[in-house]
N, C-alpha and C. Protein backbone atom coordinates (compact mmCIF):
# COMPACT_ATOMS: atom_id res chain seq x y z
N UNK A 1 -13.70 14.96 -133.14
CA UNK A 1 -14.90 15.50 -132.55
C UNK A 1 -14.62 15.81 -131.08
N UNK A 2 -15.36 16.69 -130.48
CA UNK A 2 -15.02 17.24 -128.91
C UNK A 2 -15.56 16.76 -128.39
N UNK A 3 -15.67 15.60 -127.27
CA UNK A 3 -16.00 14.55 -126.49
C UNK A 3 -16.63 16.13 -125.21
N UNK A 4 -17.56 15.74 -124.92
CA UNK A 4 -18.95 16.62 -124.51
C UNK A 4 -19.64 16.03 -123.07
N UNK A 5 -19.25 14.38 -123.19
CA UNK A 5 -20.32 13.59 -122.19
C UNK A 5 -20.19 13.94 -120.62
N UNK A 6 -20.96 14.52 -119.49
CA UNK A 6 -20.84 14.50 -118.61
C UNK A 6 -20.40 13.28 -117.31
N UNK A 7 -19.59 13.49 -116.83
CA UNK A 7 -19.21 12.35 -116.05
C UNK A 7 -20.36 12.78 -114.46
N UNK A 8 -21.04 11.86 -114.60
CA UNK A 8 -21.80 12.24 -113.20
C UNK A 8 -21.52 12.07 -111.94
N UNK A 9 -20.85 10.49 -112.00
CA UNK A 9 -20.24 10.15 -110.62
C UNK A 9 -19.57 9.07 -111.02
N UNK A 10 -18.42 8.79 -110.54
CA UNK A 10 -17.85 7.44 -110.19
C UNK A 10 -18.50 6.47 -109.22
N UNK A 11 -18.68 5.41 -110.11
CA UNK A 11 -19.50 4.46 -109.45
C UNK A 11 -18.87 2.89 -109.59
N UNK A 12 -19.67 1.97 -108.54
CA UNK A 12 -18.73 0.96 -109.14
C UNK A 12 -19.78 0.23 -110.37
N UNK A 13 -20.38 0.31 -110.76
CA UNK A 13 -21.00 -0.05 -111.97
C UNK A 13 -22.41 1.04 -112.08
N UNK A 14 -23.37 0.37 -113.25
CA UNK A 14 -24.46 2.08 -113.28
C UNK A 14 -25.38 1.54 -111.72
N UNK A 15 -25.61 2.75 -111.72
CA UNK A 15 -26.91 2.75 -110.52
C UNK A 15 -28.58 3.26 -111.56
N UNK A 16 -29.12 2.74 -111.07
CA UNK A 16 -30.28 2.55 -111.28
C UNK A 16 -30.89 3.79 -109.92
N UNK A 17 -31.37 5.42 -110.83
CA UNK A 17 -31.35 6.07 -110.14
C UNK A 17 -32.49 6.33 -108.83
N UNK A 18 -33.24 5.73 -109.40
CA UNK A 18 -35.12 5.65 -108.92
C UNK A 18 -34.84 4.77 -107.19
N UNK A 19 -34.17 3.80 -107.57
CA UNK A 19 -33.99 2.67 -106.11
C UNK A 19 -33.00 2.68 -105.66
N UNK A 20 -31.80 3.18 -106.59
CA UNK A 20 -30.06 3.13 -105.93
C UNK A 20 -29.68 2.15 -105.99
N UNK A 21 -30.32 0.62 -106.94
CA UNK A 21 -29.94 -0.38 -106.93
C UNK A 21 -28.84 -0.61 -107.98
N UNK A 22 -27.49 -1.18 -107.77
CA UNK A 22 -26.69 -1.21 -108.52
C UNK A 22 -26.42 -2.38 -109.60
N UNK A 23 -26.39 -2.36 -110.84
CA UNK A 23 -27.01 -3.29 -111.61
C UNK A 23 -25.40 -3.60 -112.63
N UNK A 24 -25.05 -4.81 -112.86
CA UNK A 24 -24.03 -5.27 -113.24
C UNK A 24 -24.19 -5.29 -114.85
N UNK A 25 -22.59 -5.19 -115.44
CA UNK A 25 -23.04 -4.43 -117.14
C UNK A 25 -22.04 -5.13 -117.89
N UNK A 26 -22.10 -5.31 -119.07
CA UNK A 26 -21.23 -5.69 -119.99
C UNK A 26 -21.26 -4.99 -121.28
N UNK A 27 -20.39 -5.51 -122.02
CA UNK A 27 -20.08 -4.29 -123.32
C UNK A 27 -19.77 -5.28 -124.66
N UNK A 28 -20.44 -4.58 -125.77
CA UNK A 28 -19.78 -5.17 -127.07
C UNK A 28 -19.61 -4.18 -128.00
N UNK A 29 -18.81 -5.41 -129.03
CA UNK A 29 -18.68 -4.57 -130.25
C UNK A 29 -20.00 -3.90 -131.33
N UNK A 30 -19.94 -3.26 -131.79
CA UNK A 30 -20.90 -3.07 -132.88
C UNK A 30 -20.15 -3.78 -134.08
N UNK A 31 -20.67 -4.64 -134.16
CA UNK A 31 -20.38 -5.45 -135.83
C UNK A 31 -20.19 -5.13 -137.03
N UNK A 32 -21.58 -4.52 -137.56
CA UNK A 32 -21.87 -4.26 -138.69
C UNK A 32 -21.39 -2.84 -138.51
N UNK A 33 -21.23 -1.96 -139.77
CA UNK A 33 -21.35 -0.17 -139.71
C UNK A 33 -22.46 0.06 -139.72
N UNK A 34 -22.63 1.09 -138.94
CA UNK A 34 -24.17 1.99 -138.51
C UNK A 34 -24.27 2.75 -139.82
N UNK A 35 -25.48 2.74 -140.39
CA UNK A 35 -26.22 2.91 -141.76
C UNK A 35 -26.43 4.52 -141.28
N UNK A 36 -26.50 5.22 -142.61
CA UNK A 36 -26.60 6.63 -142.17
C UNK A 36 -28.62 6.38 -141.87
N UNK A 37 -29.08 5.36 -142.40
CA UNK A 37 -30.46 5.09 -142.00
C UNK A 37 -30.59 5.08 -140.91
N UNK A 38 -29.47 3.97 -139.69
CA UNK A 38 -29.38 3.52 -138.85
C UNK A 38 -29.08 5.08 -137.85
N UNK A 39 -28.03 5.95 -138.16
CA UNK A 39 -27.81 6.95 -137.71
C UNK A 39 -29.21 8.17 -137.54
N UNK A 40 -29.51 7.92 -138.42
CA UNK A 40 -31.34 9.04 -138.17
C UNK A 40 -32.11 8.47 -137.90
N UNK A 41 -32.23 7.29 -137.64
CA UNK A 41 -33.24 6.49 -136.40
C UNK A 41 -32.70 6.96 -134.82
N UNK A 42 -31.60 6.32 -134.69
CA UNK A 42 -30.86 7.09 -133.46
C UNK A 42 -31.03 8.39 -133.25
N UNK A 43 -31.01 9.47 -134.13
CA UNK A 43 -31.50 10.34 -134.02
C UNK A 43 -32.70 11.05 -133.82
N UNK A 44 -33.75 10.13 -134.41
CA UNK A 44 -35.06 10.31 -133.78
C UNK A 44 -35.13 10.26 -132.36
N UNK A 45 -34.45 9.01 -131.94
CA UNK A 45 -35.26 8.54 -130.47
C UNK A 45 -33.94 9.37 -129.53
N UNK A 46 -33.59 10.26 -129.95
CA UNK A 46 -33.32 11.37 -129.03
C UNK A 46 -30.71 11.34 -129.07
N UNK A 47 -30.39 10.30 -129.71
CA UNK A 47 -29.39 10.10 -129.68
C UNK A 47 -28.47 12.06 -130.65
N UNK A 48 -27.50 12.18 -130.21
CA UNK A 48 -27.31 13.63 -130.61
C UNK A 48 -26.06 13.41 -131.57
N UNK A 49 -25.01 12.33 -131.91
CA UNK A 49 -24.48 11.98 -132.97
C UNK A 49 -24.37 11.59 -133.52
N UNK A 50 -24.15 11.51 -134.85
CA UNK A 50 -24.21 10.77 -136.49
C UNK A 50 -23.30 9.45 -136.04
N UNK A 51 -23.92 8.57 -135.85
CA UNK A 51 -22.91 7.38 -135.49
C UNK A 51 -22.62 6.67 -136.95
N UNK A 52 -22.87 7.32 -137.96
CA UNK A 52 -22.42 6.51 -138.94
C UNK A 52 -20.96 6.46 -139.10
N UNK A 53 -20.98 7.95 -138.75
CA UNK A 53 -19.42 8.71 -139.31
C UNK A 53 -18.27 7.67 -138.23
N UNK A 54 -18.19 7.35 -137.39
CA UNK A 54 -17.29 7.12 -136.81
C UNK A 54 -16.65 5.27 -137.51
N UNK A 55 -17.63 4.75 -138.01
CA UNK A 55 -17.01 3.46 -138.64
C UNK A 55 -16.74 3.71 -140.39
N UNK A 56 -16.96 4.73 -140.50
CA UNK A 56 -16.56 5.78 -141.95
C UNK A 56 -14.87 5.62 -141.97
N UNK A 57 -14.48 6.45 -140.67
CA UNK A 57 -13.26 6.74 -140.25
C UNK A 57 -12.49 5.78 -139.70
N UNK A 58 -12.96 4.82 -139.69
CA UNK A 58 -12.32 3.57 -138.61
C UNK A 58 -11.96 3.32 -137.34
N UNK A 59 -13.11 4.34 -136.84
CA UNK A 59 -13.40 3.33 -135.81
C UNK A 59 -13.95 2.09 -135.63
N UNK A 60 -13.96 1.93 -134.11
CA UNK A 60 -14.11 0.56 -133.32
C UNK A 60 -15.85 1.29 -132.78
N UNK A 61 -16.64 1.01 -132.73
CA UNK A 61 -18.07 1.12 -131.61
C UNK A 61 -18.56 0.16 -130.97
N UNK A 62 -18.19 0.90 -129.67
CA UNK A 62 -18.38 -0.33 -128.54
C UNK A 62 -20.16 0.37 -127.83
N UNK A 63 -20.87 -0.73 -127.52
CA UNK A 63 -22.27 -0.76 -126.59
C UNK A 63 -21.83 -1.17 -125.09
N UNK A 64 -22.48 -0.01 -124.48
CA UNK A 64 -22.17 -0.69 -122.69
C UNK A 64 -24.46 -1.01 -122.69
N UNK A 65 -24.16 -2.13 -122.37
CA UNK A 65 -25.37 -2.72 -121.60
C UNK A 65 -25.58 -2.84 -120.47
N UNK A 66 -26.75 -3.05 -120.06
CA UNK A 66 -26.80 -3.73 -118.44
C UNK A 66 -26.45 -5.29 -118.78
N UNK A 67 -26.45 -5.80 -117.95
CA UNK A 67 -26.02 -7.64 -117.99
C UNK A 67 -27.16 -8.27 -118.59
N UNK A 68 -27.52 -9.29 -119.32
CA UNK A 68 -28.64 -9.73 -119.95
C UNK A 68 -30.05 -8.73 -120.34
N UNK A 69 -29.40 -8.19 -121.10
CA UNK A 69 -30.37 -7.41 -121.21
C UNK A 69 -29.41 -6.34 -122.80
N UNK A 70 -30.63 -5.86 -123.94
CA UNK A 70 -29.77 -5.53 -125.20
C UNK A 70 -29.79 -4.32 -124.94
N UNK A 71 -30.69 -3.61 -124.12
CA UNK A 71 -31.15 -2.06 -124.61
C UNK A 71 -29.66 -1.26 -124.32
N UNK A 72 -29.29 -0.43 -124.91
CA UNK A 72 -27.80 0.57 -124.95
C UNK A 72 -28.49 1.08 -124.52
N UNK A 73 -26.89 1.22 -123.34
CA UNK A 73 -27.13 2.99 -122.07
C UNK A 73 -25.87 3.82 -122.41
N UNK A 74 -25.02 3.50 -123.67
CA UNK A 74 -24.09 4.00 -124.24
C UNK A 74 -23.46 3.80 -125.15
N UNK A 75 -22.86 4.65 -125.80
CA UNK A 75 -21.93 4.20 -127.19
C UNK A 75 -20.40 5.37 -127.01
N UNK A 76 -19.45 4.58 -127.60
CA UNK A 76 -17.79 4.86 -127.21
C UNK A 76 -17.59 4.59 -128.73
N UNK A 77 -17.07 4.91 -129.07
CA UNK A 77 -16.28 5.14 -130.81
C UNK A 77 -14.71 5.89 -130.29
N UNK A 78 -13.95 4.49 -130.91
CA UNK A 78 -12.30 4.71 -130.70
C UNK A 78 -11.66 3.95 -131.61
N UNK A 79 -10.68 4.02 -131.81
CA UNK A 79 -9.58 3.83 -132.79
C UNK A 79 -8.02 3.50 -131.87
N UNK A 80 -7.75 2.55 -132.12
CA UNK A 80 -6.12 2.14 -131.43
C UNK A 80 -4.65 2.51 -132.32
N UNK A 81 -4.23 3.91 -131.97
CA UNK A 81 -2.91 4.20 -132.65
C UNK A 81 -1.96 3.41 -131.96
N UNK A 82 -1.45 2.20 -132.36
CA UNK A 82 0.03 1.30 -132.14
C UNK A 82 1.15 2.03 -132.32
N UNK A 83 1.05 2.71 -133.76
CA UNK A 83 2.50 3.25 -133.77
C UNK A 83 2.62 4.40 -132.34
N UNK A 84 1.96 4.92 -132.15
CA UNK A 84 2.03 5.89 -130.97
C UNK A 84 1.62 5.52 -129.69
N UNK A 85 1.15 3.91 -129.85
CA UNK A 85 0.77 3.53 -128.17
C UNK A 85 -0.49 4.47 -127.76
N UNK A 86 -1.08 5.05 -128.14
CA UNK A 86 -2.66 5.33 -127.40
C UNK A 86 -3.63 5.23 -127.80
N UNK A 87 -5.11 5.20 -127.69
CA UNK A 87 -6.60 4.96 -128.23
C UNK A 87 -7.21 6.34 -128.29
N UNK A 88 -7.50 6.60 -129.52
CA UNK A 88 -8.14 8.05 -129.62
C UNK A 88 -9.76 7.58 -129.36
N UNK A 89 -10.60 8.28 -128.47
CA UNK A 89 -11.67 8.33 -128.44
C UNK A 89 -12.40 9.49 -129.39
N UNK A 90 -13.33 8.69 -130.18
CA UNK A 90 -14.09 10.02 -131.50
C UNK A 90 -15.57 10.35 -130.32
N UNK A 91 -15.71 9.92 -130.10
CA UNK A 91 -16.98 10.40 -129.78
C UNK A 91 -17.57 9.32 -128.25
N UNK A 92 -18.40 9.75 -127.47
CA UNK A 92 -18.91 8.95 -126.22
C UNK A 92 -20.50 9.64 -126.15
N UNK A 93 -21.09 9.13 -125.75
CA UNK A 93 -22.32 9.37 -125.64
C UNK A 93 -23.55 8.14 -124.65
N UNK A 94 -23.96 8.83 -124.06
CA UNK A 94 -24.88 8.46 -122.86
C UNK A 94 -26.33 8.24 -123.99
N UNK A 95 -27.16 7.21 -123.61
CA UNK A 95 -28.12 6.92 -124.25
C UNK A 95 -29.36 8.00 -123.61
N UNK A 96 -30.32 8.48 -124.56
CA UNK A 96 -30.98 10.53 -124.33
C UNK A 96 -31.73 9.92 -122.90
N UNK A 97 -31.75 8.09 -122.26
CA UNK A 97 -32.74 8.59 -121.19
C UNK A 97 -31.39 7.80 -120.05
N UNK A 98 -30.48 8.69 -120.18
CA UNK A 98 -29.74 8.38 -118.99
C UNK A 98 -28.62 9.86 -119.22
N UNK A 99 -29.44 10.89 -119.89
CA UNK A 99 -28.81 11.98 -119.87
C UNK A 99 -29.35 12.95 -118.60
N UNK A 100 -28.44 13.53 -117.49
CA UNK A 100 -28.91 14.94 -117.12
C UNK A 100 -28.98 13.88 -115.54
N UNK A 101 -29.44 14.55 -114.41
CA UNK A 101 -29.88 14.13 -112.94
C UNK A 101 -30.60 13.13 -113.27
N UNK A 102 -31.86 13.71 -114.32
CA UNK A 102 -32.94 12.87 -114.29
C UNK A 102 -32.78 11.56 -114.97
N UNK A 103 -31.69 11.01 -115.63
CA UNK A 103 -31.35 9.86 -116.20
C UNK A 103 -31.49 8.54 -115.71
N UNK A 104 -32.20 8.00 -116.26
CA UNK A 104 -32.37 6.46 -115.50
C UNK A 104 -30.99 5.85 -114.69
N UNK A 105 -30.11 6.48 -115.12
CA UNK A 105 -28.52 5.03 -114.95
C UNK A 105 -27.79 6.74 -114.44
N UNK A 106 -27.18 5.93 -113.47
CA UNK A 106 -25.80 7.12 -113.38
C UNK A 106 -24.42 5.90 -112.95
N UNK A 107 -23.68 7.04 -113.83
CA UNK A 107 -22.14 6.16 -113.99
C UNK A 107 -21.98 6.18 -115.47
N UNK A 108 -22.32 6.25 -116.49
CA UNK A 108 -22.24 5.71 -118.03
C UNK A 108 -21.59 5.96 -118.47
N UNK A 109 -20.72 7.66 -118.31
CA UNK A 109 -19.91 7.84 -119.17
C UNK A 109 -18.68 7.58 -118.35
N UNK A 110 -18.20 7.68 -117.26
CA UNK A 110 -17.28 7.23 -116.52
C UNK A 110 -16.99 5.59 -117.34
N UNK A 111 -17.95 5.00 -117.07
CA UNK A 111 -17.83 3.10 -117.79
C UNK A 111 -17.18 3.42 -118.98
N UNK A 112 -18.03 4.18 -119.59
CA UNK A 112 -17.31 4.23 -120.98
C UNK A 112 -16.23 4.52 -121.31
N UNK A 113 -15.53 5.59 -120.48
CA UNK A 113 -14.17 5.59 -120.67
C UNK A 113 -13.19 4.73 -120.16
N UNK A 114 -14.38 3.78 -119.01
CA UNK A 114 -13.20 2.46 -118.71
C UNK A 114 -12.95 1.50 -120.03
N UNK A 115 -13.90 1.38 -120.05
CA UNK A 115 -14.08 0.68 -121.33
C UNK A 115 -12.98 0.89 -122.70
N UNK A 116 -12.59 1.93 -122.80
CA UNK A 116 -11.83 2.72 -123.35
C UNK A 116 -10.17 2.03 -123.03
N UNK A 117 -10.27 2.59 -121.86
CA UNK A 117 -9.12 2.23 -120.95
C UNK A 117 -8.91 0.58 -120.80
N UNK A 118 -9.42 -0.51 -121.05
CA UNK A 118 -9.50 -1.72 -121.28
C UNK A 118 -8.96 -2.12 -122.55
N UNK A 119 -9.63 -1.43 -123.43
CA UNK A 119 -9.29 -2.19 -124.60
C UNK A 119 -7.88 -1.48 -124.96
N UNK A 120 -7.87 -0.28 -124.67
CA UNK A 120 -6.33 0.56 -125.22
C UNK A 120 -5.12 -0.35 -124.08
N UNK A 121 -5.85 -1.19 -122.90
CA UNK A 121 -4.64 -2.09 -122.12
C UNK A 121 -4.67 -3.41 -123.69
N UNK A 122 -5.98 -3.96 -123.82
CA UNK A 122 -5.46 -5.24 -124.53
C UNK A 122 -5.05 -5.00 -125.69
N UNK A 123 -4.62 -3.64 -126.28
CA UNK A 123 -4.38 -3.21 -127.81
C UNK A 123 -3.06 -3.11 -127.58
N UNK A 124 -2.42 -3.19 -126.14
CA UNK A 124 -1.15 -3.14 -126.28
C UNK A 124 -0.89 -1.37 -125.81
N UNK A 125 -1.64 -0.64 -125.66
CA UNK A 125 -1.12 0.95 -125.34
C UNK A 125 -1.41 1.10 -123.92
N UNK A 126 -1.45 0.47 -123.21
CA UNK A 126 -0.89 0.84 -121.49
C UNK A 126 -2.27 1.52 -121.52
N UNK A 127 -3.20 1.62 -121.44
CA UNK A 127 -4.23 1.76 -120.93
C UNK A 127 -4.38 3.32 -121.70
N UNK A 128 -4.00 3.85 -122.32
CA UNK A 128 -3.36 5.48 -122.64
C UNK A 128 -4.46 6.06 -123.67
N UNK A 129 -5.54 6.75 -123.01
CA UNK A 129 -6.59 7.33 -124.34
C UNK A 129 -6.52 8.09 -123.99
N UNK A 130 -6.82 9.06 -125.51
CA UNK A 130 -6.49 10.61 -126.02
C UNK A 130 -7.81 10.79 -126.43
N UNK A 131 -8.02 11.86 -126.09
CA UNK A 131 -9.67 12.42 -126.27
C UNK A 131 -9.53 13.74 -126.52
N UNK A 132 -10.56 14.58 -127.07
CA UNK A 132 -10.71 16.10 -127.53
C UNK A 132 -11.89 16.60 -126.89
N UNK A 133 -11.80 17.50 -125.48
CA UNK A 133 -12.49 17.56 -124.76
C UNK A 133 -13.17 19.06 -125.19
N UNK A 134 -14.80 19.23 -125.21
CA UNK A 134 -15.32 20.44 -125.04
C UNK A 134 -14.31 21.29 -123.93
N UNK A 135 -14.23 22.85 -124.19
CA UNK A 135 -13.03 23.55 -123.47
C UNK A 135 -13.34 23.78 -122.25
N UNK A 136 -15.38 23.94 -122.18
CA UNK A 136 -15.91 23.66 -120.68
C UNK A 136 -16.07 22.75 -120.04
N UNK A 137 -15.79 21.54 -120.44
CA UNK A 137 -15.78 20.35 -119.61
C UNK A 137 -14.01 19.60 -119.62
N UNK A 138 -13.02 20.46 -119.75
CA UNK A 138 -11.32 20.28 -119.30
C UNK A 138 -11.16 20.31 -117.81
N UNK A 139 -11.97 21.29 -116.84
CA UNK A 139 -11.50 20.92 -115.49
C UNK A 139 -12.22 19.88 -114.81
N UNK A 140 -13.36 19.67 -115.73
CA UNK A 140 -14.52 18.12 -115.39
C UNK A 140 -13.88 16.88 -115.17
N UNK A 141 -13.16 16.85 -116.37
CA UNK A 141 -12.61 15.58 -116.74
C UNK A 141 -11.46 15.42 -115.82
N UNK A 142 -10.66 16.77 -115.84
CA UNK A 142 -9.49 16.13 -114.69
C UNK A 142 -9.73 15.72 -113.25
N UNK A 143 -10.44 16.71 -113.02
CA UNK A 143 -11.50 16.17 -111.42
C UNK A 143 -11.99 14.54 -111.56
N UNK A 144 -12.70 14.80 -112.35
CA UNK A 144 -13.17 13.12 -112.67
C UNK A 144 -12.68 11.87 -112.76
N UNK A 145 -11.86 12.13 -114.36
CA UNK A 145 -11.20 11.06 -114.90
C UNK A 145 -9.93 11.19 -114.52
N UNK A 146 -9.42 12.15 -113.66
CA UNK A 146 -7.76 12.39 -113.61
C UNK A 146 -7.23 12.31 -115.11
N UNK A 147 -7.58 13.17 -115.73
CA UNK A 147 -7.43 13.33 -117.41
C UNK A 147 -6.28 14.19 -116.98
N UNK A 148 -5.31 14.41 -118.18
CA UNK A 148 -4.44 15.40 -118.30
C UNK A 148 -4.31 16.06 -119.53
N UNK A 149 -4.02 17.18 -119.56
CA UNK A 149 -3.95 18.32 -120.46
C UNK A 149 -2.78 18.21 -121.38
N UNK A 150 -2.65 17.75 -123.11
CA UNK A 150 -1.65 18.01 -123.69
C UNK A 150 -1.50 19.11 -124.44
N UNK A 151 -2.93 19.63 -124.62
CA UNK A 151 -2.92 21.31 -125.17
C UNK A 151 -4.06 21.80 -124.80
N UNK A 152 -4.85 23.02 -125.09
CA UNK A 152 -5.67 23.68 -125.04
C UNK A 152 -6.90 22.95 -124.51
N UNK A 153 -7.21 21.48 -125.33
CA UNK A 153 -8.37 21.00 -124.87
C UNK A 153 -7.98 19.20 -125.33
N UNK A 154 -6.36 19.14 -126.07
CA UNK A 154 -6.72 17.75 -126.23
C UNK A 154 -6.31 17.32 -124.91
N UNK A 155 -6.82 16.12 -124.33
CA UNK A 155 -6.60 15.36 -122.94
C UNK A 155 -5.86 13.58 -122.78
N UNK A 156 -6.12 13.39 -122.27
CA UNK A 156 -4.99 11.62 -122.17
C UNK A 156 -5.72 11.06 -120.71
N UNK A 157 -5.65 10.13 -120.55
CA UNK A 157 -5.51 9.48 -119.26
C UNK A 157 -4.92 8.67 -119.26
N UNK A 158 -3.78 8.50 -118.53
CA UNK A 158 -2.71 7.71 -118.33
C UNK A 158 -2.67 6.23 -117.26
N UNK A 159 -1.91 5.85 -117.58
CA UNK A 159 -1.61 4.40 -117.22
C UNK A 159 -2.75 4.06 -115.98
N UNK A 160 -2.08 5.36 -114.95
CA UNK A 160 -2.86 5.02 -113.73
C UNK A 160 -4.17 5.38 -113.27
N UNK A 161 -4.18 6.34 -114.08
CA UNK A 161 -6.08 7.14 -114.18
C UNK A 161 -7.05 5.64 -115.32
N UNK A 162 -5.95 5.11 -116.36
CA UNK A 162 -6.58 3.57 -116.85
C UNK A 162 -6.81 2.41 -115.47
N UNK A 163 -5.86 2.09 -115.14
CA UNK A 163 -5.91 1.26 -113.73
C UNK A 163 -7.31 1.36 -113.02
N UNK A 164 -7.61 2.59 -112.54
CA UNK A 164 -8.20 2.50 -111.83
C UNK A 164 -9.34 2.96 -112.10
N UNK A 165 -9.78 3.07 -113.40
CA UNK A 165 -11.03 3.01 -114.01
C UNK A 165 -11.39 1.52 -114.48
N UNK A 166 -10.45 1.09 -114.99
CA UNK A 166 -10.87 -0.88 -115.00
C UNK A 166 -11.49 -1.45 -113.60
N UNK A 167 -10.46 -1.17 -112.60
CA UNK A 167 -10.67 -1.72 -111.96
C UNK A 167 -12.17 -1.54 -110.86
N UNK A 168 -12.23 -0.25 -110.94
CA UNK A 168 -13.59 0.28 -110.60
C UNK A 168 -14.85 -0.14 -111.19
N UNK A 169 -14.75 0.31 -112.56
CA UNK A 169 -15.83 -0.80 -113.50
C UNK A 169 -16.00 -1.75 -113.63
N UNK A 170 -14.59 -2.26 -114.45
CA UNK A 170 -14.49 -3.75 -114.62
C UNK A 170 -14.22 -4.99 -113.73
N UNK A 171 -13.97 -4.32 -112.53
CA UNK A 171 -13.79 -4.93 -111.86
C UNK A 171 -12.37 -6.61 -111.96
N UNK A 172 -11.23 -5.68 -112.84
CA UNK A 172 -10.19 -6.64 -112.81
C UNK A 172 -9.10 -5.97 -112.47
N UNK A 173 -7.96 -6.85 -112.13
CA UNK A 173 -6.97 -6.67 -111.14
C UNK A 173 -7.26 -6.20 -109.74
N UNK A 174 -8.22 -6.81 -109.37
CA UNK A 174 -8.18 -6.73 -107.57
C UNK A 174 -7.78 -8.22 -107.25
């Protein structure tokens, strides 16, 4: 799938856009597989992909939260290729009220690809995710994420564009 999500700003965690107050976040797994029931509920309340499909295929779906607190301000669907050392990202997505300026949270999809970049470090692939970028959002991502180009539109971020998205988000290795 062509990873679409706008990166708004690099931040060091989301901002809370209304006050500018910066609010501390954590992330989990999704457990169970998302029910194609579960997927057209999401779709009602404004979510724009079939999240069933991605634990179909085997993915991993990870939730970024705020800190004590359940409500999702995002969802990341990835998969860890070992034999090839990198994490394919299927899909990222900003929760519909932290989409656009007017979004409650800015930072989400940036997190999410730290997030990304975390687990493809503890999977053993050097921090190294491969993504399939919409063809209008290829000079976004490199500006942004310091993504790099392996063809037309598939992209990577490498060791050090991982580094320093952990460390920005996650706030490890300082």
């Amino acid at each position: 799938m062509n990873v679409d999500i706008i990166i708004d700003s690099l931040t060091n965690c989301l901002i809370y856009r209304r006050t500018g107050e910066e609010c501390d976040t954590e992330y989990r797994i999704v457990s169970r597989a998302i029910s194609k029931e579960d997927a057209t509920e999401l779709n009602a309340r404004g979510w724009r992909f079939d999240w069933s499909i991605p634990h179909q295929n085997g993915y991993e779906i990870y939730e970024l939260l705020l800190e004590n607190d359940d409500e999702v301000q995002g969802m990341i669907a990835l998969k860890h290729i070992r034999g090839q050392f990198y994490t394919h990202v299927d899909i990222v997505e900003a929760a519909p009220f932290n989409i656009g300026n007017d979004g409650d949270y800015q930072g989400v999809g940036a997190h999410l690809f730290a997030i990304a970049c975390k687990l493809s470090w503890d999977a053993g692939n050097e921090g190294y995710v491969q993504f399939t970028a919409k063809t209008d959002l290829i000079d976004h991502y490199k500006k942004m994420l310091n993504a790099k180009c392996i063809d037309w539109n598939t992209m990577y971020i490498d060791t050090y564009g991982a580094v320093a998205l952990i460390r920005k988000y996650l706030k490890e290795g300082e």
